[in-house]
C-alpha atoms as a PDB file:
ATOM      1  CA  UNK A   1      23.882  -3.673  18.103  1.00  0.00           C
ATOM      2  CA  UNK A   2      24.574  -6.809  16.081  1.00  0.00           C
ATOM      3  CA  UNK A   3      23.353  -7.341  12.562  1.00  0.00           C
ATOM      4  CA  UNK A   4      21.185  -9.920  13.151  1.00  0.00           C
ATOM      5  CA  UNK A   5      19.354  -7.737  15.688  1.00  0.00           C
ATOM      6  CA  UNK A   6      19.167  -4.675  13.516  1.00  0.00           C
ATOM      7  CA  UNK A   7      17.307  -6.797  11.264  1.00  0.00           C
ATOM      8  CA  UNK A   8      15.063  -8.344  13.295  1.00  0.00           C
ATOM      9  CA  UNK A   9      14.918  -4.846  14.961  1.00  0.00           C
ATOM     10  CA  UNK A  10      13.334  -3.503  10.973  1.00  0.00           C
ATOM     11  CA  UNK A  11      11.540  -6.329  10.383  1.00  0.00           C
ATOM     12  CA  UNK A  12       9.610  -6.105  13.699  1.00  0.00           C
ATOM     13  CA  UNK A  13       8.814  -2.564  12.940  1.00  0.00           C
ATOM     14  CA  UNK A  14       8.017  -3.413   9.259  1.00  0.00           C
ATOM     15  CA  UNK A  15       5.174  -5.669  11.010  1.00  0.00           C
ATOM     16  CA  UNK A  16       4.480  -2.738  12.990  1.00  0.00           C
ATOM     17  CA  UNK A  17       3.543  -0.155  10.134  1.00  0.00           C
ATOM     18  CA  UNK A  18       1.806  -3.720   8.113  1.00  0.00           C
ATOM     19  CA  UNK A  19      -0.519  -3.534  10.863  1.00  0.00           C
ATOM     20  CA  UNK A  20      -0.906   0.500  10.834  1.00  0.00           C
ATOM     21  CA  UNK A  21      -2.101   0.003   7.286  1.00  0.00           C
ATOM     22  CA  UNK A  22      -3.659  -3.484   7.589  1.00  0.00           C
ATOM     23  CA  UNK A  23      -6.571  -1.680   9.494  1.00  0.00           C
ATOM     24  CA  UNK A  24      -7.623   1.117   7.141  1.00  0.00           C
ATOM     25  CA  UNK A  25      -7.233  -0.871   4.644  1.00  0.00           C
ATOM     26  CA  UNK A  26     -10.043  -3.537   6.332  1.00  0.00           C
ATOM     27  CA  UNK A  27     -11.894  -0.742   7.259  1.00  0.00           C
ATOM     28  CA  UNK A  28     -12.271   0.463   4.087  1.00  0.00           C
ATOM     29  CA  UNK A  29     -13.290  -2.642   2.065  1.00  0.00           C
ATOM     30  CA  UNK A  30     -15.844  -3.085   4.812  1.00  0.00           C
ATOM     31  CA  UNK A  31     -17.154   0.277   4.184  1.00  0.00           C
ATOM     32  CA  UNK A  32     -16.852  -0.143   0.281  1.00  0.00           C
ATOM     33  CA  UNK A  33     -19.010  -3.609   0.563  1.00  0.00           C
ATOM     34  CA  UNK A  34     -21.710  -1.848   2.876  1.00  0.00           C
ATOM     35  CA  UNK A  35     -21.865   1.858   0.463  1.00  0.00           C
ATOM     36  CA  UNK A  36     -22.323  -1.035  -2.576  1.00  0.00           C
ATOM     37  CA  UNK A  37     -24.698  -2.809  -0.840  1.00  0.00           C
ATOM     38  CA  UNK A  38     -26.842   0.089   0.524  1.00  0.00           C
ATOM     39  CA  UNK A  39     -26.812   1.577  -3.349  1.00  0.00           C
ATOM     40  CA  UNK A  40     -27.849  -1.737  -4.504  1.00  0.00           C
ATOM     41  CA  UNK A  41     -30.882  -1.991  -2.007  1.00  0.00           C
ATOM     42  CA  UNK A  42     -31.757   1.376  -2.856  1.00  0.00           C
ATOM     43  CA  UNK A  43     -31.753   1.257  -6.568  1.00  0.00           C
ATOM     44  CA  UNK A  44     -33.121  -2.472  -7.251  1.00  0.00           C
ATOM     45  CA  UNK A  45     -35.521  -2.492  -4.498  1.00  0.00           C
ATOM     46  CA  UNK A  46     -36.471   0.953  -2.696  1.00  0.00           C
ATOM     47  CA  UNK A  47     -36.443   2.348  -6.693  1.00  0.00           C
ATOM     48  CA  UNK A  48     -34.595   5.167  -4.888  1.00  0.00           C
ATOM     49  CA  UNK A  49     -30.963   5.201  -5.966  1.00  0.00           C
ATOM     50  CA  UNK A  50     -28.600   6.941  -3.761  1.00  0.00           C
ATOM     51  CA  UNK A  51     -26.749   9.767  -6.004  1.00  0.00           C
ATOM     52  CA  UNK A  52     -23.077   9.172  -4.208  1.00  0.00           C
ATOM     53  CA  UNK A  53     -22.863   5.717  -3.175  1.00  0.00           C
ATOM     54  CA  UNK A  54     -20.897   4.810  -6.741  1.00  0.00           C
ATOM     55  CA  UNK A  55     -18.605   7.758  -6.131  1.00  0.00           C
ATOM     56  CA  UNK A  56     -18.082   7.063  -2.648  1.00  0.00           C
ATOM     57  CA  UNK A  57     -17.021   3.066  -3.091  1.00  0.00           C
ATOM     58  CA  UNK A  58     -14.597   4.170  -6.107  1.00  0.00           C
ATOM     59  CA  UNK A  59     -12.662   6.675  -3.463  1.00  0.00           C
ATOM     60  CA  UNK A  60     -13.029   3.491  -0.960  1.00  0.00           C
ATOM     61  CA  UNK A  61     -11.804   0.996  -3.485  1.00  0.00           C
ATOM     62  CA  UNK A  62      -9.012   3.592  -4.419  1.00  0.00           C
ATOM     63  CA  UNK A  63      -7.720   3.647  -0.927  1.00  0.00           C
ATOM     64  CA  UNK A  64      -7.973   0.089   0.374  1.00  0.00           C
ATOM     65  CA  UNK A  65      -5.945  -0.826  -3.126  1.00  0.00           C
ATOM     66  CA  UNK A  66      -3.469   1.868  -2.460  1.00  0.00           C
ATOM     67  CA  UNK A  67      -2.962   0.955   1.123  1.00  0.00           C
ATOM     68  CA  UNK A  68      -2.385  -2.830   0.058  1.00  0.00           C
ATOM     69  CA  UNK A  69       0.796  -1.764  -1.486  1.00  0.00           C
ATOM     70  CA  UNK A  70       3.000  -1.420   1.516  1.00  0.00           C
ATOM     71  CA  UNK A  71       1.591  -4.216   2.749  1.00  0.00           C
ATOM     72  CA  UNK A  72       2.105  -6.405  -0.364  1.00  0.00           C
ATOM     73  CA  UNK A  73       5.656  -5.230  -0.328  1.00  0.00           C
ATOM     74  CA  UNK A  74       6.476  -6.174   3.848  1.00  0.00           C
ATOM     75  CA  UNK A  75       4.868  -9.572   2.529  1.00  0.00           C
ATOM     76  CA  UNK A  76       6.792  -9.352  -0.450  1.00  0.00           C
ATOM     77  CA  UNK A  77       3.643 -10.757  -2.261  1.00  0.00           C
ATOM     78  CA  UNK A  78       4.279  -8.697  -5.591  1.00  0.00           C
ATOM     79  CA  UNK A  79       4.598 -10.979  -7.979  1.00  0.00           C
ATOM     80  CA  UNK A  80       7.360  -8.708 -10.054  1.00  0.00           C
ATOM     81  CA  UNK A  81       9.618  -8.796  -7.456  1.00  0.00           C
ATOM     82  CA  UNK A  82       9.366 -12.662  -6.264  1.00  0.00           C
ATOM     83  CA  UNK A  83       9.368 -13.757  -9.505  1.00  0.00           C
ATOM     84  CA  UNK A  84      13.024 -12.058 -10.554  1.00  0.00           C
ATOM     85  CA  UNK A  85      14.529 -13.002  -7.052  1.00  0.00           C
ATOM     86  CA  UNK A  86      13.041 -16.304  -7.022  1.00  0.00           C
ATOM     87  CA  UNK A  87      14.883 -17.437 -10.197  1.00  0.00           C
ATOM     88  CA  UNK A  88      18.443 -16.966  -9.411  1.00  0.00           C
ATOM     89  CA  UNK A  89      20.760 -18.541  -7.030  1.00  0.00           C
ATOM     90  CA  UNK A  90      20.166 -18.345  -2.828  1.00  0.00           C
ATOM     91  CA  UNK A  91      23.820 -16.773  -2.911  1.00  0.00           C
ATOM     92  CA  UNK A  92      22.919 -13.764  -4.911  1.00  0.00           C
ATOM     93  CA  UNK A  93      19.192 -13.459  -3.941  1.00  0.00           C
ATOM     94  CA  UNK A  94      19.877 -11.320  -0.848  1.00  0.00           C
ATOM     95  CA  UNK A  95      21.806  -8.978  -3.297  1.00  0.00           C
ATOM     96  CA  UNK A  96      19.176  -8.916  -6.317  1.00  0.00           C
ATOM     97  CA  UNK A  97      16.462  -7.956  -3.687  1.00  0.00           C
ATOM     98  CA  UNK A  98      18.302  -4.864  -2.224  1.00  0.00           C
ATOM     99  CA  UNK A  99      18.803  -3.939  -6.361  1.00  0.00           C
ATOM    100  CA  UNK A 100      15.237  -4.263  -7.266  1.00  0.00           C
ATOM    101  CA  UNK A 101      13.923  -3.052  -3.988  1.00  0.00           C
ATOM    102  CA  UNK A 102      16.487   0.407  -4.716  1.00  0.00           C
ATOM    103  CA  UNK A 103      14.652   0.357  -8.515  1.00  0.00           C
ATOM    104  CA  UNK A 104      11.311   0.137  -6.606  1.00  0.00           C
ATOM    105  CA  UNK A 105      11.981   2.855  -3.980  1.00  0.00           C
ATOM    106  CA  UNK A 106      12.760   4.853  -7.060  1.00  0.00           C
ATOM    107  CA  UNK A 107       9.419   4.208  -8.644  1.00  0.00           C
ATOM    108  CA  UNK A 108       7.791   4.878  -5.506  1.00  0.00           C
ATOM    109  CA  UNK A 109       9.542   8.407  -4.665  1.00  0.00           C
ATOM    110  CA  UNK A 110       8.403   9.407  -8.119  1.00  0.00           C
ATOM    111  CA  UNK A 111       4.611   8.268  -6.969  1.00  0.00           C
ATOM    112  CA  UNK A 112       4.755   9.595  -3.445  1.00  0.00           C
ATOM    113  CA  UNK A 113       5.884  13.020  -5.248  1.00  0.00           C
ATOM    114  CA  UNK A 114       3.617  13.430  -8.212  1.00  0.00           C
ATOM    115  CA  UNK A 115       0.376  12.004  -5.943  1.00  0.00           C
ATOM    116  CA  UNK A 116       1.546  14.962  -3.448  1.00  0.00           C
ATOM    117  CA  UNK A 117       1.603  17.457  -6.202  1.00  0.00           C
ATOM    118  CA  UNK A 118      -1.489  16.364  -7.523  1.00  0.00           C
ATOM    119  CA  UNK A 119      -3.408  15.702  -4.074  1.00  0.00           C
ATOM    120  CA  UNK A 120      -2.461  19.632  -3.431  1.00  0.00           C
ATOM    121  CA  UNK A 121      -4.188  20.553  -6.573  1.00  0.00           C
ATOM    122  CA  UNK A 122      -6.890  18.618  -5.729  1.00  0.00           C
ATOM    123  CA  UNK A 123      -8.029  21.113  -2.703  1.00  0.00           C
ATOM    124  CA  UNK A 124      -9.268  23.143  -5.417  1.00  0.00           C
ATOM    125  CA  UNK A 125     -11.206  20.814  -7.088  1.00  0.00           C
ATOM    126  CA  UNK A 126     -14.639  19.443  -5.757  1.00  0.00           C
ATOM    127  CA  UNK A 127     -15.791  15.647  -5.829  1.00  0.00           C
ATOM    128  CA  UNK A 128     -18.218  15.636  -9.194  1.00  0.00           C
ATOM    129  CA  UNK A 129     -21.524  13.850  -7.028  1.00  0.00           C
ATOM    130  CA  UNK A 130     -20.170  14.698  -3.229  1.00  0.00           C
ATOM    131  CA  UNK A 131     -19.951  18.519  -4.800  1.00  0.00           C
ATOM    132  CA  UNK A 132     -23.086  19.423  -2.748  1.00  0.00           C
ATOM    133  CA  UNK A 133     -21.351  18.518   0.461  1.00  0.00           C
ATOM    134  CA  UNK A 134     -18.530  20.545  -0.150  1.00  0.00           C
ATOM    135  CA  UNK A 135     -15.729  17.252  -0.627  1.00  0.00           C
ATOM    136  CA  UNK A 136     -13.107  18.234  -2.276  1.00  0.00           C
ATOM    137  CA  UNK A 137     -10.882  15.849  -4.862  1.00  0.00           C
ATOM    138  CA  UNK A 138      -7.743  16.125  -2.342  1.00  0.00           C
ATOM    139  CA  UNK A 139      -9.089  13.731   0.229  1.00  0.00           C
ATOM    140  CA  UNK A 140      -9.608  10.908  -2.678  1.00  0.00           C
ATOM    141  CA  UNK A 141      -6.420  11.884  -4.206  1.00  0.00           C
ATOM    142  CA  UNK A 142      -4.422  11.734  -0.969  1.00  0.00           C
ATOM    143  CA  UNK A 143      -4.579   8.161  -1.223  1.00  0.00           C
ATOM    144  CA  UNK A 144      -1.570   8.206  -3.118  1.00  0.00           C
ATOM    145  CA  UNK A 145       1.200  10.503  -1.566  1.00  0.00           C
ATOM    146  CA  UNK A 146      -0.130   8.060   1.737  1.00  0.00           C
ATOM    147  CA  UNK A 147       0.271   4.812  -0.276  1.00  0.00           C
ATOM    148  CA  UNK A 148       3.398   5.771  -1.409  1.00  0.00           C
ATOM    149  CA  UNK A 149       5.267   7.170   1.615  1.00  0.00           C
ATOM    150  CA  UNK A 150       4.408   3.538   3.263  1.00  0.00           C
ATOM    151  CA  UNK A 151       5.669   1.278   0.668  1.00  0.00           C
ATOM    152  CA  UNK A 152       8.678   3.502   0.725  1.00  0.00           C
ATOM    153  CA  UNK A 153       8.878   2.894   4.450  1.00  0.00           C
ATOM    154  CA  UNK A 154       8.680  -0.735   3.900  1.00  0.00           C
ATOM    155  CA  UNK A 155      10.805  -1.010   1.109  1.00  0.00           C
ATOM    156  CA  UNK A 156      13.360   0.827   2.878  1.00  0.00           C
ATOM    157  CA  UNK A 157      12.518  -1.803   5.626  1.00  0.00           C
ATOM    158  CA  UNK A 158      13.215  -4.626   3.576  1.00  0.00           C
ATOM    159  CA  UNK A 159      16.008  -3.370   2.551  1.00  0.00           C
ATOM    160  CA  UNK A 160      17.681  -3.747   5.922  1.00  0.00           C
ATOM    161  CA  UNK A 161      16.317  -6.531   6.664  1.00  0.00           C
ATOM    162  CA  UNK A 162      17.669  -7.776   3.683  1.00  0.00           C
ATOM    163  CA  UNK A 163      21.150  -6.312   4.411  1.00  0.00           C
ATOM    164  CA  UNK A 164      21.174  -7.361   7.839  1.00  0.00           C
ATOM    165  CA  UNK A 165      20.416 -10.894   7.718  1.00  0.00           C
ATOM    166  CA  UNK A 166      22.942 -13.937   7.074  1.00  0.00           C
ATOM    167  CA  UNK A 167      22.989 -15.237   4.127  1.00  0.00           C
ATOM    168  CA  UNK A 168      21.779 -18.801   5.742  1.00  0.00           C
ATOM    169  CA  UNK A 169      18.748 -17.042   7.022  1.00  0.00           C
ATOM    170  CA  UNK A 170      18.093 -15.455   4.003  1.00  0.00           C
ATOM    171  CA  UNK A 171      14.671 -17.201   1.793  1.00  0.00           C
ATOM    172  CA  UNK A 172      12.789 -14.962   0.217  1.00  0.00           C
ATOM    173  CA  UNK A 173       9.494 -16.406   0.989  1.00  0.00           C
ATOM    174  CA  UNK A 174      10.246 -16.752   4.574  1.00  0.00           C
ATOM    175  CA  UNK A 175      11.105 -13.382   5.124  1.00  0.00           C
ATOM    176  CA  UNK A 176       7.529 -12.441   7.276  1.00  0.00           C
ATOM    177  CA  UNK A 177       8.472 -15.268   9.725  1.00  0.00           C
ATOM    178  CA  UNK A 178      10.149 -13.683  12.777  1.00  0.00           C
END
Protein backbone atom coordinates (compact mmCIF):
# COMPACT_ATOMS: atom_id res chain seq x y z
CA UNK A 1 0.00 0.00 0.00
CA UNK A 2 1.54 3.40 -0.69
CA UNK A 3 1.77 6.15 1.86
CA UNK A 4 -0.35 8.40 0.39
CA UNK A 5 -3.10 5.75 0.42
CA UNK A 6 -2.57 4.67 3.98
CA UNK A 7 -3.35 8.11 4.78
CA UNK A 8 -6.13 8.75 2.93
CA UNK A 9 -7.04 5.13 3.97
CA UNK A 10 -7.05 6.79 8.14
CA UNK A 11 -8.36 9.80 7.28
CA UNK A 12 -11.42 8.26 5.53
CA UNK A 13 -12.01 6.16 8.53
CA UNK A 14 -11.31 9.14 10.89
CA UNK A 15 -14.51 10.65 8.96
CA UNK A 16 -16.03 7.44 9.55
CA UNK A 17 -15.92 7.32 13.51
CA UNK A 18 -16.61 11.71 13.20
CA UNK A 19 -19.81 10.62 11.95
CA UNK A 20 -20.32 7.62 14.62
CA UNK A 21 -20.06 10.35 17.21
CA UNK A 22 -21.47 13.30 15.21
CA UNK A 23 -24.96 11.60 15.75
CA UNK A 24 -25.15 11.06 19.51
CA UNK A 25 -23.76 13.92 19.97
CA UNK A 26 -26.89 15.78 17.82
CA UNK A 27 -29.07 13.59 19.41
CA UNK A 28 -28.26 14.57 22.58
CA UNK A 29 -28.30 18.41 22.36
CA UNK A 30 -31.69 17.87 20.78
CA UNK A 31 -32.80 15.98 23.71
CA UNK A 32 -31.02 18.45 26.20
CA UNK A 33 -32.98 21.56 24.39
CA UNK A 34 -36.43 19.60 24.55
CA UNK A 35 -35.81 18.15 28.68
CA UNK A 36 -34.96 22.25 29.19
CA UNK A 37 -37.74 23.28 27.45
CA UNK A 38 -40.36 20.83 28.87
CA UNK A 39 -38.92 21.88 32.62
CA UNK A 40 -39.30 25.39 31.65
CA UNK A 41 -43.04 24.98 30.49
CA UNK A 42 -43.67 23.09 33.47
CA UNK A 43 -42.25 25.31 36.09
CA UNK A 44 -43.10 28.95 34.61
CA UNK A 45 -46.36 28.04 33.24
CA UNK A 46 -48.07 24.60 34.36
CA UNK A 47 -46.58 25.80 38.14
CA UNK A 48 -45.68 22.08 38.10
CA UNK A 49 -41.92 21.69 37.93
CA UNK A 50 -40.64 18.45 36.78
CA UNK A 51 -38.20 17.04 39.70
CA UNK A 52 -35.46 15.48 37.02
CA UNK A 53 -35.51 17.51 34.03
CA UNK A 54 -32.30 19.72 35.52
CA UNK A 55 -30.54 16.47 36.32
CA UNK A 56 -31.35 14.87 33.21
CA UNK A 57 -30.03 17.94 30.72
CA UNK A 58 -26.69 18.15 32.96
CA UNK A 59 -26.02 14.18 32.09
CA UNK A 60 -27.17 15.31 28.36
CA UNK A 61 -24.98 18.36 28.29
CA UNK A 62 -22.15 16.13 29.86
CA UNK A 63 -22.28 13.74 27.00
CA UNK A 64 -22.86 15.82 23.88
CA UNK A 65 -19.62 17.98 25.30
CA UNK A 66 -17.70 14.85 25.84
CA UNK A 67 -18.55 13.37 22.53
CA UNK A 68 -17.46 16.75 20.76
CA UNK A 69 -13.98 15.95 21.69
CA UNK A 70 -13.09 13.37 19.13
CA UNK A 71 -14.75 15.22 16.85
CA UNK A 72 -13.00 18.55 17.59
CA UNK A 73 -9.78 16.66 17.35
CA UNK A 74 -10.57 14.79 13.50
CA UNK A 75 -11.41 18.61 12.75
CA UNK A 76 -8.51 19.62 14.53
CA UNK A 77 -10.67 22.59 15.81
CA UNK A 78 -8.91 22.73 19.36
CA UNK A 79 -7.61 25.78 19.57
CA UNK A 80 -4.37 24.46 21.77
CA UNK A 81 -3.26 22.43 19.21
CA UNK A 82 -3.78 24.81 15.98
CA UNK A 83 -2.51 27.51 17.64
CA UNK A 84 1.20 25.81 18.49
CA UNK A 85 1.30 24.13 14.94
CA UNK A 86 0.05 27.08 13.24
CA UNK A 87 3.01 29.27 14.33
CA UNK A 88 5.98 27.50 13.10
CA UNK A 89 7.28 26.73 9.74
CA UNK A 90 5.13 24.34 6.97
CA UNK A 91 8.47 22.18 7.04
CA UNK A 92 8.27 21.23 10.63
CA UNK A 93 4.45 21.45 11.13
CA UNK A 94 3.82 17.84 10.04
CA UNK A 95 6.43 16.90 12.78
CA UNK A 96 5.14 19.29 15.73
CA UNK A 97 1.60 17.78 15.15
CA UNK A 98 2.61 14.05 15.54
CA UNK A 99 4.61 15.56 19.00
CA UNK A 100 1.67 17.29 20.42
CA UNK A 101 -0.84 14.84 19.15
CA UNK A 102 1.66 11.88 21.17
CA UNK A 103 1.41 14.59 24.40
CA UNK A 104 -2.39 14.57 23.77
CA UNK A 105 -2.89 10.78 23.40
CA UNK A 106 -1.08 10.78 26.69
CA UNK A 107 -3.54 13.09 28.33
CA UNK A 108 -6.26 11.22 26.91
CA UNK A 109 -5.11 7.53 28.06
CA UNK A 110 -4.89 9.04 31.51
CA UNK A 111 -8.79 10.28 30.98
CA UNK A 112 -10.05 7.20 29.21
CA UNK A 113 -8.46 5.28 32.38
CA UNK A 114 -9.45 7.26 35.41
CA UNK A 115 -13.25 7.95 33.73
CA UNK A 116 -13.24 3.91 33.47
CA UNK A 117 -12.24 3.54 37.03
CA UNK A 118 -14.55 5.98 38.14
CA UNK A 119 -17.61 5.03 35.73
CA UNK A 120 -17.14 1.37 37.48
CA UNK A 121 -17.58 2.92 40.82
CA UNK A 122 -20.32 4.66 39.71
CA UNK A 123 -22.63 1.31 39.39
CA UNK A 124 -22.83 1.62 42.98
CA UNK A 125 -23.89 4.90 43.25
CA UNK A 126 -27.51 6.13 42.35
CA UNK A 127 -28.38 9.42 40.32
CA UNK A 128 -29.35 12.01 43.41
CA UNK A 129 -33.15 13.05 41.61
CA UNK A 130 -33.38 9.86 39.01
CA UNK A 131 -32.74 7.73 42.51
CA UNK A 132 -36.45 6.71 42.43
CA UNK A 133 -36.03 5.11 39.06
CA UNK A 134 -33.28 3.12 40.02
CA UNK A 135 -30.37 5.19 37.53
CA UNK A 136 -27.36 4.66 38.64
CA UNK A 137 -24.22 7.39 38.41
CA UNK A 138 -22.29 4.89 35.91
CA UNK A 139 -24.41 5.64 32.89
CA UNK A 140 -23.67 9.63 33.36
CA UNK A 141 -20.18 8.88 34.23
CA UNK A 142 -19.56 6.61 31.24
CA UNK A 143 -19.46 9.56 29.21
CA UNK A 144 -15.96 9.80 29.81
CA UNK A 145 -14.09 6.38 29.38
CA UNK A 146 -16.47 6.75 25.80
CA UNK A 147 -15.20 10.31 25.10
CA UNK A 148 -11.92 9.37 25.69
CA UNK A 149 -11.40 6.05 23.86
CA UNK A 150 -12.66 8.15 20.61
CA UNK A 151 -10.42 11.05 20.73
CA UNK A 152 -7.75 8.48 21.28
CA UNK A 153 -8.96 6.77 18.13
CA UNK A 154 -8.78 9.95 16.29
CA UNK A 155 -5.74 11.18 17.57
CA UNK A 156 -4.13 8.06 16.76
CA UNK A 157 -5.84 8.75 13.33
CA UNK A 158 -4.30 11.92 12.85
CA UNK A 159 -1.38 10.78 13.63
CA UNK A 160 -1.10 8.70 10.49
CA UNK A 161 -2.53 10.80 8.56
CA UNK A 162 -0.09 13.10 9.58
CA UNK A 163 2.78 10.61 9.03
CA UNK A 164 1.55 9.46 5.87
CA UNK A 165 1.04 12.47 3.94
CA UNK A 166 3.75 14.51 1.80
CA UNK A 167 4.97 17.19 3.11
CA UNK A 168 3.38 19.36 0.02
CA UNK A 169 0.02 18.08 1.01
CA UNK A 170 0.50 18.75 4.39
CA UNK A 171 -1.75 22.29 5.82
CA UNK A 172 -2.99 21.97 8.89
CA UNK A 173 -6.26 23.53 8.30
CA UNK A 174 -6.92 21.55 5.28
CA UNK A 175 -6.47 18.39 6.77
CA UNK A 176 -10.63 17.40 6.76
CA UNK A 177 -10.57 17.93 2.94
CA UNK A 178 -10.25 14.51 1.27
Amino acid sequence: MQTRSIGSFALKLSLFIERLAAYPCIAATGAMTVVVLLGVLFRYVLQSPLSWSEEVARYLMIWAASLAISIGIMRREHLGITFLTSRIPASAQKYVAVLVNLAVLWFLWILTKFGYDMALEGQTQLSPVLAKYRINMMWSLSAIPVAGALAIIQTVLQIVVDLFRRKEDFDIKGMVDI
